[in-house]
Each structure stands twice: as structure tokens, then as C-alpha cells.
C-alpha atoms as a PDB file:
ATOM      1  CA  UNK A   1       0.000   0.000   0.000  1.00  0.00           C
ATOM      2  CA  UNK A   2       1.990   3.209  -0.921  1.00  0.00           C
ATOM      3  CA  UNK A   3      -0.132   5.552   1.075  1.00  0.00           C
ATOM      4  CA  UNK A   4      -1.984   5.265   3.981  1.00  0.00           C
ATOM      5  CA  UNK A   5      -3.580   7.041   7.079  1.00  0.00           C
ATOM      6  CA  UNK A   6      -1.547   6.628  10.324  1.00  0.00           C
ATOM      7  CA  UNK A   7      -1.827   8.926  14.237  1.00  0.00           C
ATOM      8  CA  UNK A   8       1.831  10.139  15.288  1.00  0.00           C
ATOM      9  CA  UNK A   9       2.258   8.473  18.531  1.00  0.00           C
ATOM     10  CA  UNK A  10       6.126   9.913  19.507  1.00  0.00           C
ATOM     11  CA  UNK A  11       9.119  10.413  18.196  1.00  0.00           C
ATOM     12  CA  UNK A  12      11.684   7.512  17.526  1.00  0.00           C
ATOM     13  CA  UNK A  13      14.980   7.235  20.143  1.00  0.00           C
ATOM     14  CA  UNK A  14      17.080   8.166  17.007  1.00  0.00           C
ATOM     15  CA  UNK A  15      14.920  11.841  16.625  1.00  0.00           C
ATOM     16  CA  UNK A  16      17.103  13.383  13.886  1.00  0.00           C
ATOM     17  CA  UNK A  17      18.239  10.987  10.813  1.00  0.00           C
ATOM     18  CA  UNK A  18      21.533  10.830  10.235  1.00  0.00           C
ATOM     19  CA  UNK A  19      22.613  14.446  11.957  1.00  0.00           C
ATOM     20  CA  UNK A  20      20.461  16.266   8.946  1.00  0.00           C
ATOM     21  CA  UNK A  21      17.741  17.557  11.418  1.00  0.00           C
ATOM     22  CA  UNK A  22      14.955  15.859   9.596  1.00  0.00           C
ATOM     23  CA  UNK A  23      12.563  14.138  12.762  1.00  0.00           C
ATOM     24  CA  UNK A  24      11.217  10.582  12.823  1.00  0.00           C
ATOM     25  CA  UNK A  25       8.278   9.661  14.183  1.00  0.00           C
ATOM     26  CA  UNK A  26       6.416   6.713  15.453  1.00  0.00           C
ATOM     27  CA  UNK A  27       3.139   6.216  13.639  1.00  0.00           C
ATOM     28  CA  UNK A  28       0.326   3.587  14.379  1.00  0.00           C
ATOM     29  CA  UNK A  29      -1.537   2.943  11.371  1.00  0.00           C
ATOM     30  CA  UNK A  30      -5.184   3.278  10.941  1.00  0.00           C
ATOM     31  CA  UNK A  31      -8.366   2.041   9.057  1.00  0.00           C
ATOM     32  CA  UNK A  32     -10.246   3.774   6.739  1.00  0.00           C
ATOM     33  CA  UNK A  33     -12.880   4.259   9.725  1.00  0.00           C
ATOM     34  CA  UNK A  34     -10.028   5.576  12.266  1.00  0.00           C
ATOM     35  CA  UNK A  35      -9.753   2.744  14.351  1.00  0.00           C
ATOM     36  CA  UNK A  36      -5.822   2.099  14.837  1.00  0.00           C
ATOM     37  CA  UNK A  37      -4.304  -1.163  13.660  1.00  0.00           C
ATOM     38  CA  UNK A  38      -1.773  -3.793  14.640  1.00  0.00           C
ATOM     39  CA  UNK A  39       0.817  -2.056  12.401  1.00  0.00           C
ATOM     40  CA  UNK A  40       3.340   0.424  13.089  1.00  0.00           C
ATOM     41  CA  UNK A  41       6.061   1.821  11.208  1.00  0.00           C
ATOM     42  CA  UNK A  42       8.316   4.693  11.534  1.00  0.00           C
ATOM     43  CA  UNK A  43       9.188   7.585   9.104  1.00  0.00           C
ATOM     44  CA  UNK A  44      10.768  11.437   8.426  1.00  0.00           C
ATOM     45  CA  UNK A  45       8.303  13.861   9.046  1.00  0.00           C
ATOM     46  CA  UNK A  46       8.370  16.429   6.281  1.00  0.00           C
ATOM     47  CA  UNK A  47       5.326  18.440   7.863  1.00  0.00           C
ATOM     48  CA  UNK A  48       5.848  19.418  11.413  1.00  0.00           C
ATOM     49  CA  UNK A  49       3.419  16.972  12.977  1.00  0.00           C
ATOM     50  CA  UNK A  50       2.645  16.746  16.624  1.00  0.00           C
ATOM     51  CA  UNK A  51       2.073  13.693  18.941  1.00  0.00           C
ATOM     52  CA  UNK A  52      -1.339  12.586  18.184  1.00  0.00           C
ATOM     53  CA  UNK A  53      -2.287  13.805  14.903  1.00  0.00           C
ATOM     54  CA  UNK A  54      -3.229  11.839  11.629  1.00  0.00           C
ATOM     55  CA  UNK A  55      -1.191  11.922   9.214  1.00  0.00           C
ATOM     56  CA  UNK A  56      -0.909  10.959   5.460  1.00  0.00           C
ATOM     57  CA  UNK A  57       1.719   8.700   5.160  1.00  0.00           C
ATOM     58  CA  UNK A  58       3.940   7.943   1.637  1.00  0.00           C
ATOM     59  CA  UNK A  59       5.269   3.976   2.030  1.00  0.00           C
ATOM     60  CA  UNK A  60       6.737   3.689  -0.991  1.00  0.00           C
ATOM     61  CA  UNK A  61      10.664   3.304  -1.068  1.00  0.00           C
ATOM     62  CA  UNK A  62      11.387   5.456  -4.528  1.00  0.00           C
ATOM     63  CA  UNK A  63       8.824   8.267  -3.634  1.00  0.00           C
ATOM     64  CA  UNK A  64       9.901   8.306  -0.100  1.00  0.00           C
ATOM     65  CA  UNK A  65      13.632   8.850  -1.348  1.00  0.00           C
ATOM     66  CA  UNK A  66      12.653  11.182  -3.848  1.00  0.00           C
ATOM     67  CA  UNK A  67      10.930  13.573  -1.187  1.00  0.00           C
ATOM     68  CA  UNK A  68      14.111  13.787   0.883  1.00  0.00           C
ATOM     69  CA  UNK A  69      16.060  14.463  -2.380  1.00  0.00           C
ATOM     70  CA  UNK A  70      18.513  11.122  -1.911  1.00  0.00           C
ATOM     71  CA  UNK A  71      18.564   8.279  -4.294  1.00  0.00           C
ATOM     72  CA  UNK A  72      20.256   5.880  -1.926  1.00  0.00           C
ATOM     73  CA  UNK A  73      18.535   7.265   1.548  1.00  0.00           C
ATOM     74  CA  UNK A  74      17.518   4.485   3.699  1.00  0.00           C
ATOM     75  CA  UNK A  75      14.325   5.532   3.705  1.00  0.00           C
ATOM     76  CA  UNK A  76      11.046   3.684   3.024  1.00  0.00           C
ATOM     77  CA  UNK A  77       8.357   5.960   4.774  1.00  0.00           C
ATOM     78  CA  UNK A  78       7.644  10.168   5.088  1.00  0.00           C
ATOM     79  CA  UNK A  79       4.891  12.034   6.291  1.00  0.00           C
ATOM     80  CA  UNK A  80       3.450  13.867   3.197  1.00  0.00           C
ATOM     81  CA  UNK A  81       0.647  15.707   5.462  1.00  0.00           C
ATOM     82  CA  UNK A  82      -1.371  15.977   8.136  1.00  0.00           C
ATOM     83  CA  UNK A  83      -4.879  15.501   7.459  1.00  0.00           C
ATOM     84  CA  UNK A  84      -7.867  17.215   8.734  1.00  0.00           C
ATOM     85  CA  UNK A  85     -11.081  15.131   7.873  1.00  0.00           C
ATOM     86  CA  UNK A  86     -11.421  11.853   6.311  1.00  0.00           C
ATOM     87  CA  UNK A  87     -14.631  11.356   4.113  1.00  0.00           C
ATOM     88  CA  UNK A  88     -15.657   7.495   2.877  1.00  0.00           C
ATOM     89  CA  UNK A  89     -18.134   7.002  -0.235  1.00  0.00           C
END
């Protein structure tokens, strides 16, 4: 799934990646109803988002790595936004 809804629930013990400032957070990912799930996974927050909020999460290797502008960053997951409402048809 390359994108999916997740809640921000802390920061990771390694809080800036690789000395570059960028954040990592914890995120617990959630349903399309807002219940959280089993799954967790961590990634760079390009956004500025807080403990507790939803967030719209890119988990996608190639994406991920071209958001932080690195071809061979170890990086598999980054917050793309922080999302406000979630509406199901």
C-alpha cells in the first residue's frame, strides 16, 4: 500500500536521521474508519506533525527517497501531510 492514514504516537529514540535535522516519528496505522491497527512503522516527518495527529503517510521506497532528495537514503516511509477530515463514499 503506498499511502496510507496513520496517528503520530512519539518520536523515535534516534529523533534526527543521520545528523540532517529531519525528525522521525512513530506512527500507528489506521483504518479507513479511524480505528488504529496492529501495524506500526516509523518515518521522516516532512510536515511538522505533533504527537497525536493523523497523518498521510507515503510507504513507498522510490517516492519516499525522492521527497528527501537522496537516491540511496535508507528511507522507506515520510509524512506527506497531516490531514484534517477523512470522508468514505
Amino acid at each position: 500500500m503506498p499511502a496510507r492514514v496513520a496517528r503520530s504516537s512519539g518520536s523515535s529514540a534516534a529523533d534526527r536521521w543521520r545528523g540532517t535535522g529531519v525528525r522521525m516519528l512513530i506512527l500507528q496505522a489506521l483504518d479507513t474508519a479511524g480505528a488504529p491497527l496492529a501495524d506500526y512503522l516509523v518515518a521522516i516527518d516532512t510536515v511538522g506533525a505533533g504527537v497525536g495527529e493523523r497523518v498521510l503517510v507515503l510507504d513507498e521506497g522510490t517516492g519516499a527517497r525522492q521527497i528527501v532528495g537522496s537516491k540511496d537514503a535508507p528511507v522507506r516511509s515520510v509524512i506527506v501531510g497531516i490531514v484534517d477530515a477523512v470522508t468514505t463514499s
